[in-house]
N, C-alpha and C. Protein backbone atom coordinates (compact mmCIF):
# COMPACT_ATOMS: atom_id res chain seq x y z
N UNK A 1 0.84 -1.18 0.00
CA UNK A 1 0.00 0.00 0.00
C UNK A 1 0.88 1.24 0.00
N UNK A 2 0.42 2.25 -1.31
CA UNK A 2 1.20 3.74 -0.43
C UNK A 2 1.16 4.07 0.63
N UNK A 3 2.20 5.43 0.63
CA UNK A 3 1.97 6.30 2.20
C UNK A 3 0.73 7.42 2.04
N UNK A 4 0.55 7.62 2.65
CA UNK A 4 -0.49 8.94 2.27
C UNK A 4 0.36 10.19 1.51
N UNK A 5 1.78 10.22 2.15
CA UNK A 5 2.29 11.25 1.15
C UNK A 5 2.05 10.64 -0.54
N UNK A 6 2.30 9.38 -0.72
CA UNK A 6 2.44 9.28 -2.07
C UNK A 6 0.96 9.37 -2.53
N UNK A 7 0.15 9.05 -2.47
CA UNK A 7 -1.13 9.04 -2.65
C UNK A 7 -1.80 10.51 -2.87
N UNK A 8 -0.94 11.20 -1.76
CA UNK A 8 -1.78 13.09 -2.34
C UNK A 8 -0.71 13.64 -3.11
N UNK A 9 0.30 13.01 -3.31
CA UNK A 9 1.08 13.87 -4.19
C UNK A 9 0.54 14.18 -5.61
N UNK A 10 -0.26 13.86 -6.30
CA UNK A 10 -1.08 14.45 -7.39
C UNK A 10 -1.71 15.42 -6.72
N UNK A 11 -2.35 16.11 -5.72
CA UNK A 11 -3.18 16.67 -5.03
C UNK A 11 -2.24 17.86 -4.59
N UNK A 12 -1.05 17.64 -4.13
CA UNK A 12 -0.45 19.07 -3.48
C UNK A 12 0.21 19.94 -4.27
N UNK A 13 0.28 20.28 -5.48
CA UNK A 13 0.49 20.76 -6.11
C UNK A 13 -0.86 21.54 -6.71
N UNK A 14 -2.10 21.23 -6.78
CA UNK A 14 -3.41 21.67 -7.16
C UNK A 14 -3.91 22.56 -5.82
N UNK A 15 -4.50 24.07 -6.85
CA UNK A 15 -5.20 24.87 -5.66
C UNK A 15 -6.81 23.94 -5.60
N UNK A 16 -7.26 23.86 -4.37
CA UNK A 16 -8.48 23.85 -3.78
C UNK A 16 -9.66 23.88 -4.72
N UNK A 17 -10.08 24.76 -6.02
CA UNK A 17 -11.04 24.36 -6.50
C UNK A 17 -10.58 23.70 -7.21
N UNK A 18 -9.43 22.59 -8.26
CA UNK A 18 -9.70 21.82 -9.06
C UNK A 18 -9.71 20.51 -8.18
N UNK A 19 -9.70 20.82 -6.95
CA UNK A 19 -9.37 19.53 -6.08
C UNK A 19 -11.09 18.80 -6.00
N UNK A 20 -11.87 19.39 -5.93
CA UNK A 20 -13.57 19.32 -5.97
C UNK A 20 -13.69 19.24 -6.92
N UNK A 21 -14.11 18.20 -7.84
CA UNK A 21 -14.30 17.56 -9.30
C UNK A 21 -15.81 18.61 -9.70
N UNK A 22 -15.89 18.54 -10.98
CA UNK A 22 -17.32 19.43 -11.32
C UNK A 22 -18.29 18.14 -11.03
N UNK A 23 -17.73 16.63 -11.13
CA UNK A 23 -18.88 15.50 -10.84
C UNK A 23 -19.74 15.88 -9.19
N UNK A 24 -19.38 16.43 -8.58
CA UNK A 24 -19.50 16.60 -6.81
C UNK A 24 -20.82 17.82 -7.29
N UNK A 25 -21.26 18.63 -8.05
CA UNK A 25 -22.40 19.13 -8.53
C UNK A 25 -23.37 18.29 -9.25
N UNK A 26 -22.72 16.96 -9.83
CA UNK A 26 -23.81 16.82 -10.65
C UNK A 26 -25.06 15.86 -9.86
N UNK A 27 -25.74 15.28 -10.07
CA UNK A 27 -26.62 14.24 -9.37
C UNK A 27 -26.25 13.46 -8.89
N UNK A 28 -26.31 12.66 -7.85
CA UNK A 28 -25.88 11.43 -6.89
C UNK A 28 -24.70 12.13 -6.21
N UNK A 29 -24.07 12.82 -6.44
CA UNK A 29 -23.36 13.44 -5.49
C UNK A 29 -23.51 13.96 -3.77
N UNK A 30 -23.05 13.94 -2.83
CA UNK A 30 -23.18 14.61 -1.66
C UNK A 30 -22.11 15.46 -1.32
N UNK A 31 -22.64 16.49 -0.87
CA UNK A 31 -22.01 17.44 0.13
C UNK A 31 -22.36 16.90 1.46
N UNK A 32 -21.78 17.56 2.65
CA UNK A 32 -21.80 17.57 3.94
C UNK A 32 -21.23 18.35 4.66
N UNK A 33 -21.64 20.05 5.48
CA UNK A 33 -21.27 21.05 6.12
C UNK A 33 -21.82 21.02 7.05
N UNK A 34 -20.63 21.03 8.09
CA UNK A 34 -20.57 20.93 9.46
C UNK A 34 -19.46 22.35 9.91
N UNK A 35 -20.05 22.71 11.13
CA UNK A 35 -19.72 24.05 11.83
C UNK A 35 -19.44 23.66 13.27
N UNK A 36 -18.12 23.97 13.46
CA UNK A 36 -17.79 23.53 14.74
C UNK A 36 -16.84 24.34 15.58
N UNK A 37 -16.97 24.53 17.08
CA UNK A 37 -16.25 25.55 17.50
C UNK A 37 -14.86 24.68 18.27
N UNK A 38 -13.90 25.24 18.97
CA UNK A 38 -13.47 24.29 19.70
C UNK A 38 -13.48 24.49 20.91
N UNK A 39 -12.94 23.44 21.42
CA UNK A 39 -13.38 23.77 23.03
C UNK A 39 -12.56 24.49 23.96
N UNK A 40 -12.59 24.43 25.37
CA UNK A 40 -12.00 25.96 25.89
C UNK A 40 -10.50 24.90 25.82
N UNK A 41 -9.86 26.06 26.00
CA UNK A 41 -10.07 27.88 25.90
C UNK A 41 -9.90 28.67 24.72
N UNK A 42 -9.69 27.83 23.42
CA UNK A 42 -9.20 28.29 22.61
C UNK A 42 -10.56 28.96 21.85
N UNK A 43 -11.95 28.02 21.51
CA UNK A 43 -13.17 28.57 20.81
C UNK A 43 -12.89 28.79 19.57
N UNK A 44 -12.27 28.48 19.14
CA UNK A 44 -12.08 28.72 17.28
C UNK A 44 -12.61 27.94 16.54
N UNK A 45 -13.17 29.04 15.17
CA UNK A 45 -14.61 28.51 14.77
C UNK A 45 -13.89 27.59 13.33
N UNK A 46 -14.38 26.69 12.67
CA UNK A 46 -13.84 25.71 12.16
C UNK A 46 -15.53 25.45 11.45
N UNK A 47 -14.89 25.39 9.79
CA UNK A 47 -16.04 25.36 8.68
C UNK A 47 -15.55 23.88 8.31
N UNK A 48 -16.22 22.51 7.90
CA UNK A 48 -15.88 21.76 7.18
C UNK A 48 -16.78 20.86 6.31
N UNK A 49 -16.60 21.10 5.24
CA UNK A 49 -17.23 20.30 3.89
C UNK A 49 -16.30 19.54 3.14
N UNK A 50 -17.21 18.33 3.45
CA UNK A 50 -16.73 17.10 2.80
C UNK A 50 -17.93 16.81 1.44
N UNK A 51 -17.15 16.17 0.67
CA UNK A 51 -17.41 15.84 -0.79
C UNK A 51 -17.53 14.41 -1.17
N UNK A 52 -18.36 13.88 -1.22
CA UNK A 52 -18.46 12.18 -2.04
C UNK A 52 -19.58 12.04 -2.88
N UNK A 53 -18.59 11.04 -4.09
CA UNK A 53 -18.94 10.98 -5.04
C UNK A 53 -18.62 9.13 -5.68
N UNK A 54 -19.43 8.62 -4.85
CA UNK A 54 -19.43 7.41 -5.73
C UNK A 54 -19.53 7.03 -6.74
N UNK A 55 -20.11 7.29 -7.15
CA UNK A 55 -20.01 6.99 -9.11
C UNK A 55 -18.73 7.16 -9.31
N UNK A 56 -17.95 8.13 -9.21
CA UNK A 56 -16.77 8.37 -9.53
C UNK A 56 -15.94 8.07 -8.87
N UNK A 57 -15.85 7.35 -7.71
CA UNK A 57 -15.20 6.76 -6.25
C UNK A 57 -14.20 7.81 -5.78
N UNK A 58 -14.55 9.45 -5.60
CA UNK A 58 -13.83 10.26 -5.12
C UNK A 58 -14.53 10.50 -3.68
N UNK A 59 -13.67 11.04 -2.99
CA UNK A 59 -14.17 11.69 -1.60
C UNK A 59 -13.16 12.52 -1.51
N UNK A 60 -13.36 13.53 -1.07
CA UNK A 60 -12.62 14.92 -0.50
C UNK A 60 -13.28 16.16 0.14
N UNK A 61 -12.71 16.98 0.23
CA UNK A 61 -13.27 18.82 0.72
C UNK A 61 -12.38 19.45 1.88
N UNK A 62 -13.02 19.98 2.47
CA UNK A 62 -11.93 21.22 2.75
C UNK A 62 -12.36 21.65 4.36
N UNK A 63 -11.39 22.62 5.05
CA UNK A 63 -11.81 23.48 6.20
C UNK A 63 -11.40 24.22 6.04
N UNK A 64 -12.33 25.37 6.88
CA UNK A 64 -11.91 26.55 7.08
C UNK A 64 -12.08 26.98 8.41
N UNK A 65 -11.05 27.81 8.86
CA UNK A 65 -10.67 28.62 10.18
C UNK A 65 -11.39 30.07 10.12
N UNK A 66 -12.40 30.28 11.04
CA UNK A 66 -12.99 31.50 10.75
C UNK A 66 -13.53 32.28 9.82
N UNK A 67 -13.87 33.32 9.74
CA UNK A 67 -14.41 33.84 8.93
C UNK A 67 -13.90 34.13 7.23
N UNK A 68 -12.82 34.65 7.52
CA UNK A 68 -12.16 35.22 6.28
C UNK A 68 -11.24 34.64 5.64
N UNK A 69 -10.86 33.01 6.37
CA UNK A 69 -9.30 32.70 6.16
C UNK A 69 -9.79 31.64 4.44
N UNK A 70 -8.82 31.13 3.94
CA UNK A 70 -8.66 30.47 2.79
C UNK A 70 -8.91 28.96 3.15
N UNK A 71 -9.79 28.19 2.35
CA UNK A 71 -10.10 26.92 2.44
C UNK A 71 -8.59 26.06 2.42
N UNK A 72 -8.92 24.97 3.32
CA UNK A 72 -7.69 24.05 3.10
C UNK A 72 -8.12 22.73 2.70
N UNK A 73 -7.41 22.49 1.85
CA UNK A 73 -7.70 20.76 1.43
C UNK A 73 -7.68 20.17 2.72
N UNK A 74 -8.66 19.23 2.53
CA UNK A 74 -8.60 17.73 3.07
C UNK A 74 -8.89 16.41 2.68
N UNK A 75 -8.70 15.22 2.73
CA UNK A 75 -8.42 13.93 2.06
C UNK A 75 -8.40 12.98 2.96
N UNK A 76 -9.57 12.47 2.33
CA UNK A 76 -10.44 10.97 3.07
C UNK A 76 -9.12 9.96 3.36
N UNK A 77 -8.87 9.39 4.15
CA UNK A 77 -8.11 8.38 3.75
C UNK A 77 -8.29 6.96 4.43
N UNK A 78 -9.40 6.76 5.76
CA UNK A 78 -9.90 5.55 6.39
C UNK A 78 -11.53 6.04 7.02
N UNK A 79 -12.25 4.78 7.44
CA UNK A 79 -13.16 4.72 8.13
C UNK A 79 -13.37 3.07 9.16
N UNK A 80 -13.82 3.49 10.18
CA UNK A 80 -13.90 2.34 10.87
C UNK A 80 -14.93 1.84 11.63
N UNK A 81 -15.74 1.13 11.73
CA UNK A 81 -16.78 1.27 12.88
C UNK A 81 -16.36 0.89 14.45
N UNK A 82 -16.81 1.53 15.30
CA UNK A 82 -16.64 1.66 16.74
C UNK A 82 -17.48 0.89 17.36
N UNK A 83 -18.99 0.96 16.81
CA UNK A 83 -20.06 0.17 17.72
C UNK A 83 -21.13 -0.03 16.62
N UNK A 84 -21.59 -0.97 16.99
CA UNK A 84 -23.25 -1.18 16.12
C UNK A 84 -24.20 -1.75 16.58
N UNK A 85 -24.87 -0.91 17.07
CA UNK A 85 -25.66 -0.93 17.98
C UNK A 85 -27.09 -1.79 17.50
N UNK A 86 -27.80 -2.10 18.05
CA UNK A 86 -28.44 -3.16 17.25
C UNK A 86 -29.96 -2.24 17.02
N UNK A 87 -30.47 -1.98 15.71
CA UNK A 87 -31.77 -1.02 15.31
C UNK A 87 -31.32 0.29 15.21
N UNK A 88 -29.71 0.51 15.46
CA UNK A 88 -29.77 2.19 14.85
C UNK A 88 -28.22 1.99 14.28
N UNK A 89 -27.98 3.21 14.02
CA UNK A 89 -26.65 3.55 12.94
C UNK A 89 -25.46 3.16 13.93
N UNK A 90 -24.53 2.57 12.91
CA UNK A 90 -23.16 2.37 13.08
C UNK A 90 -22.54 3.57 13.95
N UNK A 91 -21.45 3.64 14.85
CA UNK A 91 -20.70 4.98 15.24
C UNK A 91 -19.57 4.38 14.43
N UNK A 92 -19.60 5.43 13.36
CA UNK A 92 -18.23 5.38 12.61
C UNK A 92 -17.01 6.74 13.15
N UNK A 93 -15.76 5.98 12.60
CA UNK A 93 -14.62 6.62 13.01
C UNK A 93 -13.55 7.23 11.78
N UNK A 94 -14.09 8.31 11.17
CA UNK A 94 -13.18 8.79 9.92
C UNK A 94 -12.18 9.34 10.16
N UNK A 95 -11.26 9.28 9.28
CA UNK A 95 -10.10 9.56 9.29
C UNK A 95 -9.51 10.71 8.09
N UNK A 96 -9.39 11.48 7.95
CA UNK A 96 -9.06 12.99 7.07
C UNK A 96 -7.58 13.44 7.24
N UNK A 97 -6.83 13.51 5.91
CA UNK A 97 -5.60 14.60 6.29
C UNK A 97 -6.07 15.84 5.72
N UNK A 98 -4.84 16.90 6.11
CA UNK A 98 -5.19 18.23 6.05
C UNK A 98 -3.52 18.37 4.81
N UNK A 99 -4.43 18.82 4.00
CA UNK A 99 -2.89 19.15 3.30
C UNK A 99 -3.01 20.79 2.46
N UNK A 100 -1.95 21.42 3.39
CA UNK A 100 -1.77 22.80 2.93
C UNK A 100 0.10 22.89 2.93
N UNK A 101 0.11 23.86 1.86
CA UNK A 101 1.55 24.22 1.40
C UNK A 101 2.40 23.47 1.05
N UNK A 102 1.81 22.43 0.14
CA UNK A 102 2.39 21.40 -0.35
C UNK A 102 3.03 19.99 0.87
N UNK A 103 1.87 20.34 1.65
CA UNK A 103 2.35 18.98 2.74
C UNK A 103 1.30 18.30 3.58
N UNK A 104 0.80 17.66 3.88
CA UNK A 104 0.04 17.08 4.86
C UNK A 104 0.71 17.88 6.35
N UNK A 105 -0.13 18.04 7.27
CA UNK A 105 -0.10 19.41 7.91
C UNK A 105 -0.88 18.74 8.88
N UNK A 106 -1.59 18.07 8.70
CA UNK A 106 -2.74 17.64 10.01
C UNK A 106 -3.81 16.79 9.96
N UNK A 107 -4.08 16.11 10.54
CA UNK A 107 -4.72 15.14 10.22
C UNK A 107 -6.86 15.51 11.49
N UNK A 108 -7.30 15.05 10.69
CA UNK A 108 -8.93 15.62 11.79
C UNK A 108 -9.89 13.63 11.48
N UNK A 109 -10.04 13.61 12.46
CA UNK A 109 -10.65 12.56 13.41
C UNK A 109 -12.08 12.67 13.64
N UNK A 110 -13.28 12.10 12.74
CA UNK A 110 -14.40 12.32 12.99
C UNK A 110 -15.25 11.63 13.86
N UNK A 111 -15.72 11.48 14.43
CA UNK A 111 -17.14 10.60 15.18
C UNK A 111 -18.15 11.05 15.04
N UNK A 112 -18.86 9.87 14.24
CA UNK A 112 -20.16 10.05 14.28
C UNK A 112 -21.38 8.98 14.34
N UNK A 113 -22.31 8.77 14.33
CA UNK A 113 -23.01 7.97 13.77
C UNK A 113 -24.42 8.57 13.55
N UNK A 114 -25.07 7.97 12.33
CA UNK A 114 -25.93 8.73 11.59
C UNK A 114 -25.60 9.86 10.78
N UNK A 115 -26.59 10.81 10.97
CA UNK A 115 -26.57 12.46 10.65
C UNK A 115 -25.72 12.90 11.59
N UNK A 116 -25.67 12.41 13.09
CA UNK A 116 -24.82 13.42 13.72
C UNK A 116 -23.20 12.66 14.05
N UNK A 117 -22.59 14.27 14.32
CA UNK A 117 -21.54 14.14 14.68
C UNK A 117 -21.25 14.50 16.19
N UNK A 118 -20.59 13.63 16.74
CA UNK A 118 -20.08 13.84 17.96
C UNK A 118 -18.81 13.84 18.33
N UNK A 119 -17.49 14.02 17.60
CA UNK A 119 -16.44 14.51 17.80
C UNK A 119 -15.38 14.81 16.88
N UNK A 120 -14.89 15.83 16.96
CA UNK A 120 -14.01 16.62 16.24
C UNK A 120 -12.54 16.62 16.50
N UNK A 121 -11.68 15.77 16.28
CA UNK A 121 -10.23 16.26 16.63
C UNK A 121 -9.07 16.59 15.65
N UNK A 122 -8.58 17.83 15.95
CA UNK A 122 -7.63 17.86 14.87
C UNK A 122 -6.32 17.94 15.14
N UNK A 123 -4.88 17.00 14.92
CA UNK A 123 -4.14 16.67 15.63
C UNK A 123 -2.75 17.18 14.25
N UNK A 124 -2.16 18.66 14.77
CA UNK A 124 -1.00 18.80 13.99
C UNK A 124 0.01 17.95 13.86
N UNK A 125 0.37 17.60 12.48
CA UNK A 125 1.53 16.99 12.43
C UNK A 125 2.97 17.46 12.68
N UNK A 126 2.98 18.84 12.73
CA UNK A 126 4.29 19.70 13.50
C UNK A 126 4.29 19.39 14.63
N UNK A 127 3.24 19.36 15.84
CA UNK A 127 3.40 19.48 17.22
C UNK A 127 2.58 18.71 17.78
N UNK A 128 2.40 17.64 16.72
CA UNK A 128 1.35 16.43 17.61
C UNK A 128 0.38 16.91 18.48
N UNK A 129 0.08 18.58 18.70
CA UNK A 129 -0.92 18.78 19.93
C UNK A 129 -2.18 18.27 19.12
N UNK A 130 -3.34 17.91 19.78
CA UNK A 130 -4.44 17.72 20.01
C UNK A 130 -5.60 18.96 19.84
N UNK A 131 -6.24 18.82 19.21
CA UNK A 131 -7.01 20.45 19.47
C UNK A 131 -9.21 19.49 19.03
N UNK A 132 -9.77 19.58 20.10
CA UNK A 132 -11.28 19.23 19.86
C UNK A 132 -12.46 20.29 19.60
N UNK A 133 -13.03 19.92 18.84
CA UNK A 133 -14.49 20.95 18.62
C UNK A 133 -15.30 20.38 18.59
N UNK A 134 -16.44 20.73 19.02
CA UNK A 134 -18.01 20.68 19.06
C UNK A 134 -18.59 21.13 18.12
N UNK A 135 -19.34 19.98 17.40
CA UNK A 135 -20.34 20.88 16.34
C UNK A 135 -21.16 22.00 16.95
N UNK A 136 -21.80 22.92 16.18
CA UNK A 136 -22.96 24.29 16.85
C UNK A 136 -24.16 23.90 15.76
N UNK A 137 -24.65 24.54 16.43
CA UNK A 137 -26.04 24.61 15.14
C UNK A 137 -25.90 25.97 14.54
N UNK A 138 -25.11 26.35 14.43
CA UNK A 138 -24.88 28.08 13.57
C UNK A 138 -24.52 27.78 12.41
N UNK A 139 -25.41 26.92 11.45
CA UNK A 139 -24.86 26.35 10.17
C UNK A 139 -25.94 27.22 9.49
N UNK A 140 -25.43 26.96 7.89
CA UNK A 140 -26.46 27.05 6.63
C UNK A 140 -26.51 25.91 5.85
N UNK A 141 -27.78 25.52 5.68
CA UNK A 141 -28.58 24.54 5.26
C UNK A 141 -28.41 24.55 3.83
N UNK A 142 -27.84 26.00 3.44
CA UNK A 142 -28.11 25.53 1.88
C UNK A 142 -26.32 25.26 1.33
N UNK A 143 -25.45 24.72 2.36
CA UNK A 143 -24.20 24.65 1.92
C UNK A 143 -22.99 25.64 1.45
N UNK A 144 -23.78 27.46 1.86
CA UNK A 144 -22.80 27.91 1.48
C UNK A 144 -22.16 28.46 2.29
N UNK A 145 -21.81 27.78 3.20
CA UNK A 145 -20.70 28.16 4.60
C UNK A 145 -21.34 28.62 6.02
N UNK A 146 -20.74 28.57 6.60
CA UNK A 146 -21.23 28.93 8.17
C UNK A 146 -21.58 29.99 8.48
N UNK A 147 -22.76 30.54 9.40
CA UNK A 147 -23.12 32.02 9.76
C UNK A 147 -22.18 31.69 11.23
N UNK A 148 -20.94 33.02 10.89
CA UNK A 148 -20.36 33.03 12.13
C UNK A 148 -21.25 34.52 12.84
């Protein structure tokens, strides 16, 4: 199997919109925007849309830090189940890198099961720190970014 470096290296060299295929608009496609703050003491607000597209077996999308800052790639790269509970949804465990400035940069840790999400971690690859957020309900429904 590759490393994940070899695997996004087609990818780090590309800005952010050719990284979102025009297939991710067309039908059978999904989006998914989630708005999340983090927890104390830091509170920093964190935009993230993810992209899948089976027909075309892509998955990808992006975050963003606050209001004004520039989208950053991110890239599916595992999923796992945690529990399965018997008559409701799987708690799955995704796995995302973060690749900005030509490098994988950080990696974010999802939990969820169903529609919802219940944990956020995003763990730098410079300083191994740890950093968690909480989804909010301060979202927009129609996908075009977060009301901060």
């Amino acid at each position: 199997m590759k490393s994940i470096p070899a695997m996004l290296s087609a990818y780090l060299c590309l800005p952010i919109s050719l990284l979102i295929p025009a297939a991710v608009h067309a039908a059978g496609a999904e989006s998914d925007l989630r708005c999340f703050v983090g927890t104390s003491p830091q509170k920093t607000k964190l935009e993230m849309m993810r992209y899948s597209d089976d027909a075309h077996g892509w998955t990808g999308g992006y975050v963003k830090y606050g209001k004004n800052k520039p989208p950053i790639a991110i890239v599916y790269v595992s999923s796992k189940t945690l529990d399965q509970p018997e008559g409701r949804p799987a708690y799955f465990e995704s796995t995302w890198v973060e690749v900005a400035t030509s490098d994988v940069t950080g990696k974010y840790v999802v939990g969820s099961q169903g529609a919802n999400v219940y944990s956020l971690e995003y763990v730098s690859r410079k300083s191994d720190k740890k950093y968690s957020f909480d989804e909010t309900v301060e979202r927009n429904s129609t996908d075009d970014g977060c009301k901060w």
